[in-house]
PDB file of N, CA and C in Angstrom:
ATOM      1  N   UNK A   1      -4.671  -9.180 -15.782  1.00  0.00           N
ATOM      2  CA  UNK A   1      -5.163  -7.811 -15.761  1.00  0.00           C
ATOM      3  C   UNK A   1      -4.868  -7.145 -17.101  1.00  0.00           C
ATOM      4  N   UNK A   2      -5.560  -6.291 -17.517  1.00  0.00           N
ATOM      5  CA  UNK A   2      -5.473  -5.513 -18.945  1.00  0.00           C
ATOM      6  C   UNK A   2      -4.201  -4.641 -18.796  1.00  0.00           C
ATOM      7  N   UNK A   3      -3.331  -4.170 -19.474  1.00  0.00           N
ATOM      8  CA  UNK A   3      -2.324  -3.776 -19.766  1.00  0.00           C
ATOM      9  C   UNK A   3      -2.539  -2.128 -19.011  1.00  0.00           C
ATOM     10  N   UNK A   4      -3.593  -1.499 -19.378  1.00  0.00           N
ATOM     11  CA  UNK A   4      -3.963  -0.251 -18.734  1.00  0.00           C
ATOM     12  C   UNK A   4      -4.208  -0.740 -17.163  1.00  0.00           C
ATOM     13  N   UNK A   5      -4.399  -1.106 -16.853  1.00  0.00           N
ATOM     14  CA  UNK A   5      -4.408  -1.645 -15.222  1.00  0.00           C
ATOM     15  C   UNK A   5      -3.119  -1.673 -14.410  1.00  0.00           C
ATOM     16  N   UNK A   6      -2.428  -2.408 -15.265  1.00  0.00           N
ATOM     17  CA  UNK A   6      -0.783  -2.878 -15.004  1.00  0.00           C
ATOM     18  C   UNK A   6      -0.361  -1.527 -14.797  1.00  0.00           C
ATOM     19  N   UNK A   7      -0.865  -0.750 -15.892  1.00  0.00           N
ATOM     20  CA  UNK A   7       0.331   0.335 -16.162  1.00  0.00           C
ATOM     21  C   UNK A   7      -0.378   1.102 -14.794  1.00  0.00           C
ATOM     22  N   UNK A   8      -1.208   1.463 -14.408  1.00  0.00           N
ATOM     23  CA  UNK A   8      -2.061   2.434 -13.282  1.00  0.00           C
ATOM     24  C   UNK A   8      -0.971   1.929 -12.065  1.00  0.00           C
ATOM     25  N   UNK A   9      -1.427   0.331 -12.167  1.00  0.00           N
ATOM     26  CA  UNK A   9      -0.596   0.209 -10.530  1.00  0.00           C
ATOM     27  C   UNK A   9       0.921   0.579 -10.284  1.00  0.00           C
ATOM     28  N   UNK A  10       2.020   0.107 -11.483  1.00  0.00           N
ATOM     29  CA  UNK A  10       2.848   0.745 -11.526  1.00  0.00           C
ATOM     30  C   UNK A  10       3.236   2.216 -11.375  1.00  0.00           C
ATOM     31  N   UNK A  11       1.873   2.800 -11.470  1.00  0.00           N
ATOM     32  CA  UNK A  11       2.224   4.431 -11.734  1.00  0.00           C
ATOM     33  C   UNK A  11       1.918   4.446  -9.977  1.00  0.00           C
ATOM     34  N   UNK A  12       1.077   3.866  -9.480  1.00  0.00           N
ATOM     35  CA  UNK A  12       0.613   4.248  -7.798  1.00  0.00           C
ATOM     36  C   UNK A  12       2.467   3.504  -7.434  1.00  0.00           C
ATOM     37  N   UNK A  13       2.716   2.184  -7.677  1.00  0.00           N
ATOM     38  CA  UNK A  13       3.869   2.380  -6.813  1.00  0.00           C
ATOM     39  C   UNK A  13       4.982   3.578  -6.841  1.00  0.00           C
ATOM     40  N   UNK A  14       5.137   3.945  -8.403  1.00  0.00           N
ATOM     41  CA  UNK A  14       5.689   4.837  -8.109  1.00  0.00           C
ATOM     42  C   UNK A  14       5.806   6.076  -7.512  1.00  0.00           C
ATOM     43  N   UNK A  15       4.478   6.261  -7.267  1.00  0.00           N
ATOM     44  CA  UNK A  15       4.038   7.253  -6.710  1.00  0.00           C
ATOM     45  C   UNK A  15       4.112   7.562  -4.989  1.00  0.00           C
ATOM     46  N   UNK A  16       3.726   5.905  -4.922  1.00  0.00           N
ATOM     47  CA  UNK A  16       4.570   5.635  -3.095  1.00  0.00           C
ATOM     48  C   UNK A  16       5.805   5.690  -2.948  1.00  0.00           C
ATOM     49  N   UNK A  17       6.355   5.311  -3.765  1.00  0.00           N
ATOM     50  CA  UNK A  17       8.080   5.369  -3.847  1.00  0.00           C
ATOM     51  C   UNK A  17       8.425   6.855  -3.681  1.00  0.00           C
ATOM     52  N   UNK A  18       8.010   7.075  -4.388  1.00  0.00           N
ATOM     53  CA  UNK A  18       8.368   9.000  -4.566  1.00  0.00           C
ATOM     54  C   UNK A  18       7.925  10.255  -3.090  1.00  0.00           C
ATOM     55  N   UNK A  19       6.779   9.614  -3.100  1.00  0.00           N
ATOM     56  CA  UNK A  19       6.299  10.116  -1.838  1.00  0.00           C
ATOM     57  C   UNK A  19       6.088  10.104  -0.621  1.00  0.00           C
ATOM     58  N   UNK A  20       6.531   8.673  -0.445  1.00  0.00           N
ATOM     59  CA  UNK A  20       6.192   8.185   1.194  1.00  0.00           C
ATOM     60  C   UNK A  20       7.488   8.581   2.027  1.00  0.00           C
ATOM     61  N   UNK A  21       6.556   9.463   3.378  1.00  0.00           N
ATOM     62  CA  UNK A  21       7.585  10.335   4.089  1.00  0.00           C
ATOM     63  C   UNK A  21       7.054  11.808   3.952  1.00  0.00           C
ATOM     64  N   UNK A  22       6.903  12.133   3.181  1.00  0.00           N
ATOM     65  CA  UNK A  22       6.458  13.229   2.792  1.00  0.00           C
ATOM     66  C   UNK A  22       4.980  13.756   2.710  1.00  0.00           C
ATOM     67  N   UNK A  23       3.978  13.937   3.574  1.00  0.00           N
ATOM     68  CA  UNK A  23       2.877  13.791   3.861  1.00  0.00           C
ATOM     69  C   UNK A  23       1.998  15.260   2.404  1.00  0.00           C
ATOM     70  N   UNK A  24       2.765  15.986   1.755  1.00  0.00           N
ATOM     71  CA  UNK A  24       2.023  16.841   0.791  1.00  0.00           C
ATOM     72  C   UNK A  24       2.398  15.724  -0.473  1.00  0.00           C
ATOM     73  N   UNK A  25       3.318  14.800  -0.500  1.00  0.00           N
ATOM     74  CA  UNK A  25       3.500  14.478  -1.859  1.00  0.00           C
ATOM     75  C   UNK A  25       2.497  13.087  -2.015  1.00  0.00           C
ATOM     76  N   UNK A  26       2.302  12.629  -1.121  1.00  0.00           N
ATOM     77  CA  UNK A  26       1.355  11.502  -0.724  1.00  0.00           C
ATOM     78  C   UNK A  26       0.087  11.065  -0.483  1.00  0.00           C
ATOM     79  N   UNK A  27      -0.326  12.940  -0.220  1.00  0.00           N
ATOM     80  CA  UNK A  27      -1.539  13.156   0.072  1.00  0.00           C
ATOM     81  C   UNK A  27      -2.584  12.427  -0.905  1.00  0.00           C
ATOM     82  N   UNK A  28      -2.217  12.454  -2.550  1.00  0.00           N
ATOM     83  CA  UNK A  28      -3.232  12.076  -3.433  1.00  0.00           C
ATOM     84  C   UNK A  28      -2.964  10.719  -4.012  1.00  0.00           C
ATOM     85  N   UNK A  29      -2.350   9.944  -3.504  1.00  0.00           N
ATOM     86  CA  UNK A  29      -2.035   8.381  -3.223  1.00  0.00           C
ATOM     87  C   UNK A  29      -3.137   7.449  -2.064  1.00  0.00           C
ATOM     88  N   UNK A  30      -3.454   8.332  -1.155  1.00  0.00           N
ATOM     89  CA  UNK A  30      -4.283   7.614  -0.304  1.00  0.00           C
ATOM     90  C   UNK A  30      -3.580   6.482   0.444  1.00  0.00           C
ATOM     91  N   UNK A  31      -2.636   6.812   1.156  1.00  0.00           N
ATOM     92  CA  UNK A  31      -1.760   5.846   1.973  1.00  0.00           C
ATOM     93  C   UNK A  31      -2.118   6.058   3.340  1.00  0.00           C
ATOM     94  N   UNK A  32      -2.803   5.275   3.639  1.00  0.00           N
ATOM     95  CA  UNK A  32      -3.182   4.951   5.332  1.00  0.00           C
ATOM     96  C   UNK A  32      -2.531   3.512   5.758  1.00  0.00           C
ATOM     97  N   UNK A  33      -2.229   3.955   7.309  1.00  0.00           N
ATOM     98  CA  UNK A  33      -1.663   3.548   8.190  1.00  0.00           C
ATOM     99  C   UNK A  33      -2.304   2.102   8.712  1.00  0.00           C
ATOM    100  N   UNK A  34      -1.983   0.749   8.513  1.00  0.00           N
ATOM    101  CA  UNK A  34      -2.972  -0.052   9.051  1.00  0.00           C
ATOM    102  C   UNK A  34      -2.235  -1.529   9.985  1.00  0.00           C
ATOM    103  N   UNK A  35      -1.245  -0.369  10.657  1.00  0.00           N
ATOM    104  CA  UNK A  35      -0.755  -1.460  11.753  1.00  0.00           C
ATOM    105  C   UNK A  35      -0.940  -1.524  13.172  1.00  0.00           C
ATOM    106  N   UNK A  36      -1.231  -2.680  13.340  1.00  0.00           N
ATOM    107  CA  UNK A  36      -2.173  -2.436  14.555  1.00  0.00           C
ATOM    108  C   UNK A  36      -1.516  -1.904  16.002  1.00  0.00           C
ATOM    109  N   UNK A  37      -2.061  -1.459  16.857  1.00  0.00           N
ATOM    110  CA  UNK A  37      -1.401  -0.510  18.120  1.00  0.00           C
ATOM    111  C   UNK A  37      -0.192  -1.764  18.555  1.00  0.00           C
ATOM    112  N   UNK A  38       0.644  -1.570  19.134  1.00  0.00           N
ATOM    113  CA  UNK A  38       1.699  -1.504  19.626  1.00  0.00           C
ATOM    114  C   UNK A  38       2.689  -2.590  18.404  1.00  0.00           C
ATOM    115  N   UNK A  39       2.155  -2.518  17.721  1.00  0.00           N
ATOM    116  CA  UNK A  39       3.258  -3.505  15.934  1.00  0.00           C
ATOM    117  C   UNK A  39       4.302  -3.064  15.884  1.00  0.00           C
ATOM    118  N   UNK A  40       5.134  -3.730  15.862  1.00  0.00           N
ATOM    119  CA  UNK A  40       6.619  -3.500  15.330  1.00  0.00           C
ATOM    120  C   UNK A  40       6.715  -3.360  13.589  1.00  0.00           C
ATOM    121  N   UNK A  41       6.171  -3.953  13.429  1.00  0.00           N
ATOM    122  CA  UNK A  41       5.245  -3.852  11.767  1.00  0.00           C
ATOM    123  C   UNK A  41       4.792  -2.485  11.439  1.00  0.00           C
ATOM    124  N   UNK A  42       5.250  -1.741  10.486  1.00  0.00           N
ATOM    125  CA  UNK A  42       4.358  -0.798   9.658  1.00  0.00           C
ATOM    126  C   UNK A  42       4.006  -1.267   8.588  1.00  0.00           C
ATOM    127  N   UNK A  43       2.556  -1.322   8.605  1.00  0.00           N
ATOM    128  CA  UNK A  43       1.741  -2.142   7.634  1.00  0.00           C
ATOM    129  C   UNK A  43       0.614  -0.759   7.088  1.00  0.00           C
ATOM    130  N   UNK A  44       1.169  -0.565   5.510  1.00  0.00           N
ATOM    131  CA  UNK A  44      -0.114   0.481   4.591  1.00  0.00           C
ATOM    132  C   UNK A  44      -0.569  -0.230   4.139  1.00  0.00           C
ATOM    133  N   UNK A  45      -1.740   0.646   3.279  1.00  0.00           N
ATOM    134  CA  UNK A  45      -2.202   0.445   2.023  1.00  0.00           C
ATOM    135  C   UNK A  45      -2.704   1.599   1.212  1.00  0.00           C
ATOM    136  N   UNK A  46      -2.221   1.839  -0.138  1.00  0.00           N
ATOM    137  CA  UNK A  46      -3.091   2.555  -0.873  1.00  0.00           C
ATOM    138  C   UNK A  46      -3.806   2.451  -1.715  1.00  0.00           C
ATOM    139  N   UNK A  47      -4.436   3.508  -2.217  1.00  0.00           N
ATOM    140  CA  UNK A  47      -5.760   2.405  -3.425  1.00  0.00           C
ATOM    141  C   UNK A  47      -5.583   3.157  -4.682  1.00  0.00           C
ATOM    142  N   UNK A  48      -6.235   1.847  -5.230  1.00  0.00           N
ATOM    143  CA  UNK A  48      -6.254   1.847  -6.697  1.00  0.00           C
ATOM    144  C   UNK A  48      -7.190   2.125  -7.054  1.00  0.00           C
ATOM    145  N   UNK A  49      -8.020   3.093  -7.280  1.00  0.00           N
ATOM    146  CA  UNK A  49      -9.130   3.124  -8.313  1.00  0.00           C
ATOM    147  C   UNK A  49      -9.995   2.943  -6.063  1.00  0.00           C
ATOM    148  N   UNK A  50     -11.045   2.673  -6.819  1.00  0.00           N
ATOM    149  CA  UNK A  50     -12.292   2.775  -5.992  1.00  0.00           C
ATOM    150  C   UNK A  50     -12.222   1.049  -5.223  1.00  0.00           C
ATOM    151  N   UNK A  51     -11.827  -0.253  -6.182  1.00  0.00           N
ATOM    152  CA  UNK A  51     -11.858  -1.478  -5.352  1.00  0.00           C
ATOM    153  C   UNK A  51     -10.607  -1.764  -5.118  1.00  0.00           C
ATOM    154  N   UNK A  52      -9.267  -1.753  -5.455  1.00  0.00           N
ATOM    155  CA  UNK A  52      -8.486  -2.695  -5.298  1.00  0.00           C
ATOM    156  C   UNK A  52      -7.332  -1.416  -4.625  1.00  0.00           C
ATOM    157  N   UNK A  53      -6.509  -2.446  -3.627  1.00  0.00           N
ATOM    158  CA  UNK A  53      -5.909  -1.822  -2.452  1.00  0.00           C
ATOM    159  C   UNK A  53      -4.483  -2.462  -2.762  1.00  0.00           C
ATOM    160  N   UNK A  54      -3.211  -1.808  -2.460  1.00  0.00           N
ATOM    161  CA  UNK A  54      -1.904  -2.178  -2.639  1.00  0.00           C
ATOM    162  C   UNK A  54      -1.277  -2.092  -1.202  1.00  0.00           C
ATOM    163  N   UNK A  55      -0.998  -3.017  -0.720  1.00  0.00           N
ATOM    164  CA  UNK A  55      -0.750  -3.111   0.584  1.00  0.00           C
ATOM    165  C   UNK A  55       1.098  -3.467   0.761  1.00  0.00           C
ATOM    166  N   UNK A  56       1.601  -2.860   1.468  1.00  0.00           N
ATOM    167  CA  UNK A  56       3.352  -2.398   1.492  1.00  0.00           C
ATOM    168  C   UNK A  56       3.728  -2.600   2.382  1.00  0.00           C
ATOM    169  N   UNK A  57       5.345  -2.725   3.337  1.00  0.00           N
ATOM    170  CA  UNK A  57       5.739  -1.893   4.298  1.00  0.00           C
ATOM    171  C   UNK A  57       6.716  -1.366   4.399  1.00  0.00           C
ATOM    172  N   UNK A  58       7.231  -1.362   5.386  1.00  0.00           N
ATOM    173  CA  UNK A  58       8.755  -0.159   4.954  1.00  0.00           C
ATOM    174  C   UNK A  58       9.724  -1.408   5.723  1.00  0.00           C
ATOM    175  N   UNK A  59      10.523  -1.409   5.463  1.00  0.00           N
ATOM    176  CA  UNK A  59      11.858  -2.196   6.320  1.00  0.00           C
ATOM    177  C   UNK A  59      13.105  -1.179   6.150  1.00  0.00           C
ATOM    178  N   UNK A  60      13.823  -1.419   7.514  1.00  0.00           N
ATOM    179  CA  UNK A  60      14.589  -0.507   7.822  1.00  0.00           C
ATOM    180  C   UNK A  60      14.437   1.147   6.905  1.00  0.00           C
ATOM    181  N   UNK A  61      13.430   1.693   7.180  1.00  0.00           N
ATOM    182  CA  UNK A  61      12.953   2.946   7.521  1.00  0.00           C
ATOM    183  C   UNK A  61      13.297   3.552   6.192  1.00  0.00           C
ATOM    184  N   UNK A  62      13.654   2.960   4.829  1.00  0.00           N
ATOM    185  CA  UNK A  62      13.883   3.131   3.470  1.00  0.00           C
ATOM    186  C   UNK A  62      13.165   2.147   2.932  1.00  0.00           C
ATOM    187  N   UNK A  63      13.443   1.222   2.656  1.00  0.00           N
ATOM    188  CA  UNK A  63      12.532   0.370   1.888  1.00  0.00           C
ATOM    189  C   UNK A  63      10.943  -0.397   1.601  1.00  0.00           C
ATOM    190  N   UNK A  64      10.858   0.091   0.612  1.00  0.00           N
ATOM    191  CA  UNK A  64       9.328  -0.037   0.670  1.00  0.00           C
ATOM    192  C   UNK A  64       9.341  -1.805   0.248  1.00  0.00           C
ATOM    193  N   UNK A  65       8.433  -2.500   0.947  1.00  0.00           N
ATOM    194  CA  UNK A  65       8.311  -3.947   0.262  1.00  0.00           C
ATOM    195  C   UNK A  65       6.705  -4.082  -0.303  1.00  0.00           C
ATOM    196  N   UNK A  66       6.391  -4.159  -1.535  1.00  0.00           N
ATOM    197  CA  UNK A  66       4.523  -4.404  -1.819  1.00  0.00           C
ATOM    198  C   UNK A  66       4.353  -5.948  -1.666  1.00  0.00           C
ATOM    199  N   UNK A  67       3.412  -6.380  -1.070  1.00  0.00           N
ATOM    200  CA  UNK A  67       3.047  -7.588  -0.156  1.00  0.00           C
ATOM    201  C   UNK A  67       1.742  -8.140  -1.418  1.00  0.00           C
ATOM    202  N   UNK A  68       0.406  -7.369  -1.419  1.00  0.00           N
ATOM    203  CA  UNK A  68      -0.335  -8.019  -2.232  1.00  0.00           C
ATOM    204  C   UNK A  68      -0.804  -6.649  -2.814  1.00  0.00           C
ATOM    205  N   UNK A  69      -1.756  -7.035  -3.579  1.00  0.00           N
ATOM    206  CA  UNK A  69      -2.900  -6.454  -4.476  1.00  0.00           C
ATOM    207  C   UNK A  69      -4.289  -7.318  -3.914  1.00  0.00           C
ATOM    208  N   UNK A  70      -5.209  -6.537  -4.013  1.00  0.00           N
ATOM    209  CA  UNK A  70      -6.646  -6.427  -3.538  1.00  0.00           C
ATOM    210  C   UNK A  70      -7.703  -5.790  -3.083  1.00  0.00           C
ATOM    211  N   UNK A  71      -8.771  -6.625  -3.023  1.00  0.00           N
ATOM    212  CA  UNK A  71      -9.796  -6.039  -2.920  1.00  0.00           C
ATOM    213  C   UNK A  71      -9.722  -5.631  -0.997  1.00  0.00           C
ATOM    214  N   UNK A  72     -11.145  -5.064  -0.488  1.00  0.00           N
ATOM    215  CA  UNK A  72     -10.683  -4.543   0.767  1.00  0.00           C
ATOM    216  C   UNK A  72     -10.833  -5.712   1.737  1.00  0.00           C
ATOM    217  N   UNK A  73     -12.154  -7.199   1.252  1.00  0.00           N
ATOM    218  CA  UNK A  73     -12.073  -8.566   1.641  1.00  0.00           C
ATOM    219  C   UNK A  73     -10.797  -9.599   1.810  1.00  0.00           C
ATOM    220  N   UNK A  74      -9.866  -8.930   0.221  1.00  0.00           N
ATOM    221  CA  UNK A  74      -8.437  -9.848   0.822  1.00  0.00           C
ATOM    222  C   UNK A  74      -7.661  -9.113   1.471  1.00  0.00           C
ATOM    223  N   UNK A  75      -7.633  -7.681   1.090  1.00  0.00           N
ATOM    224  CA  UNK A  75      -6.610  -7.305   2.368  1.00  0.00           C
ATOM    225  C   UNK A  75      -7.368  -7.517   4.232  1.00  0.00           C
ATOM    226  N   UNK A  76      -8.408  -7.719   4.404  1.00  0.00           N
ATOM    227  CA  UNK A  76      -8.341  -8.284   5.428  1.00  0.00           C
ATOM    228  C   UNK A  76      -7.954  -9.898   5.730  1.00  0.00           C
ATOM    229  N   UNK A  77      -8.359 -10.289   5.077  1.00  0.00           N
ATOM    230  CA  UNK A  77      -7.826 -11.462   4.970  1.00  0.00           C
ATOM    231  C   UNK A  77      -6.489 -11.871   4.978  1.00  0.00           C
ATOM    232  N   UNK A  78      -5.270 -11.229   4.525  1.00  0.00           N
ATOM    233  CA  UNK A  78      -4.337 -11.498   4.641  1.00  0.00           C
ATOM    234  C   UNK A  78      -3.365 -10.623   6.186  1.00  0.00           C
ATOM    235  N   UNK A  79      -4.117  -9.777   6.237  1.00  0.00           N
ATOM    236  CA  UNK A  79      -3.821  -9.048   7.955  1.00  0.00           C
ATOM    237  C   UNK A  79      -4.600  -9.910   8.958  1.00  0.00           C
ATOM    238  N   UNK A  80      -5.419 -10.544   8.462  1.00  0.00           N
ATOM    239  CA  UNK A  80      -5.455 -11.017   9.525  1.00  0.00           C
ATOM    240  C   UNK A  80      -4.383 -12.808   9.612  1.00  0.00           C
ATOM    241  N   UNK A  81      -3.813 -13.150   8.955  1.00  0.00           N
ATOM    242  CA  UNK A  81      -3.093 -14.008   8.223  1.00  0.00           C
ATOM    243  C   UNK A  81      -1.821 -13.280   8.844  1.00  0.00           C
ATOM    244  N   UNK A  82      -1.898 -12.694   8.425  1.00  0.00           N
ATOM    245  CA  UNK A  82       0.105 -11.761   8.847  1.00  0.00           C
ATOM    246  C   UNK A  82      -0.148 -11.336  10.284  1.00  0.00           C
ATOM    247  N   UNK A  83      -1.277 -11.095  11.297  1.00  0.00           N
ATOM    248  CA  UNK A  83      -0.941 -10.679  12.364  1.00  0.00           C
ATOM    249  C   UNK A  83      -1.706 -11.515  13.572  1.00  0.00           C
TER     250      UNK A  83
END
């Protein structure tokens, strides 16, 4: 990926880092909820730009873990893989 790319996604994690929990600081991150009804799993994703999606979850109710990068074809692909 081009160096300006790198630097964008880094700026969105930080931006989840900073904000998640906080539903006004998060708002312009685009973090939706995508775990399925009764999951023990909290499974996001937010986006990058218009194609590519950063998909996370939280473990023990602080920690954020980022899982992949992708388009909206691999993040299904890999939910459906993880669940």
């Amino acid at each position: 990926m081009p160096k300006e790319e790198r630097r964008r996604i880094g700026e969105v994690i930080q931006d989840v880092r900073t904000g998640f929990g906080r539903p006004h600081l998060h708002a312009g991150t685009g973090i939706r909820d995508l775990s399925p009804r009764g999951s023990k799993e909290n499974i996001y994703e937010c986006r990058i730009g218009r194609s590519l999606r950063l998909i996370f979850t939280v473990e023990r109710s602080t920690i954020l873990y980022f899982h992949m990068l992708g388009t909206h074809d691999e993040v299904r692909r890999f939910l459906k893989a993880a669940g």
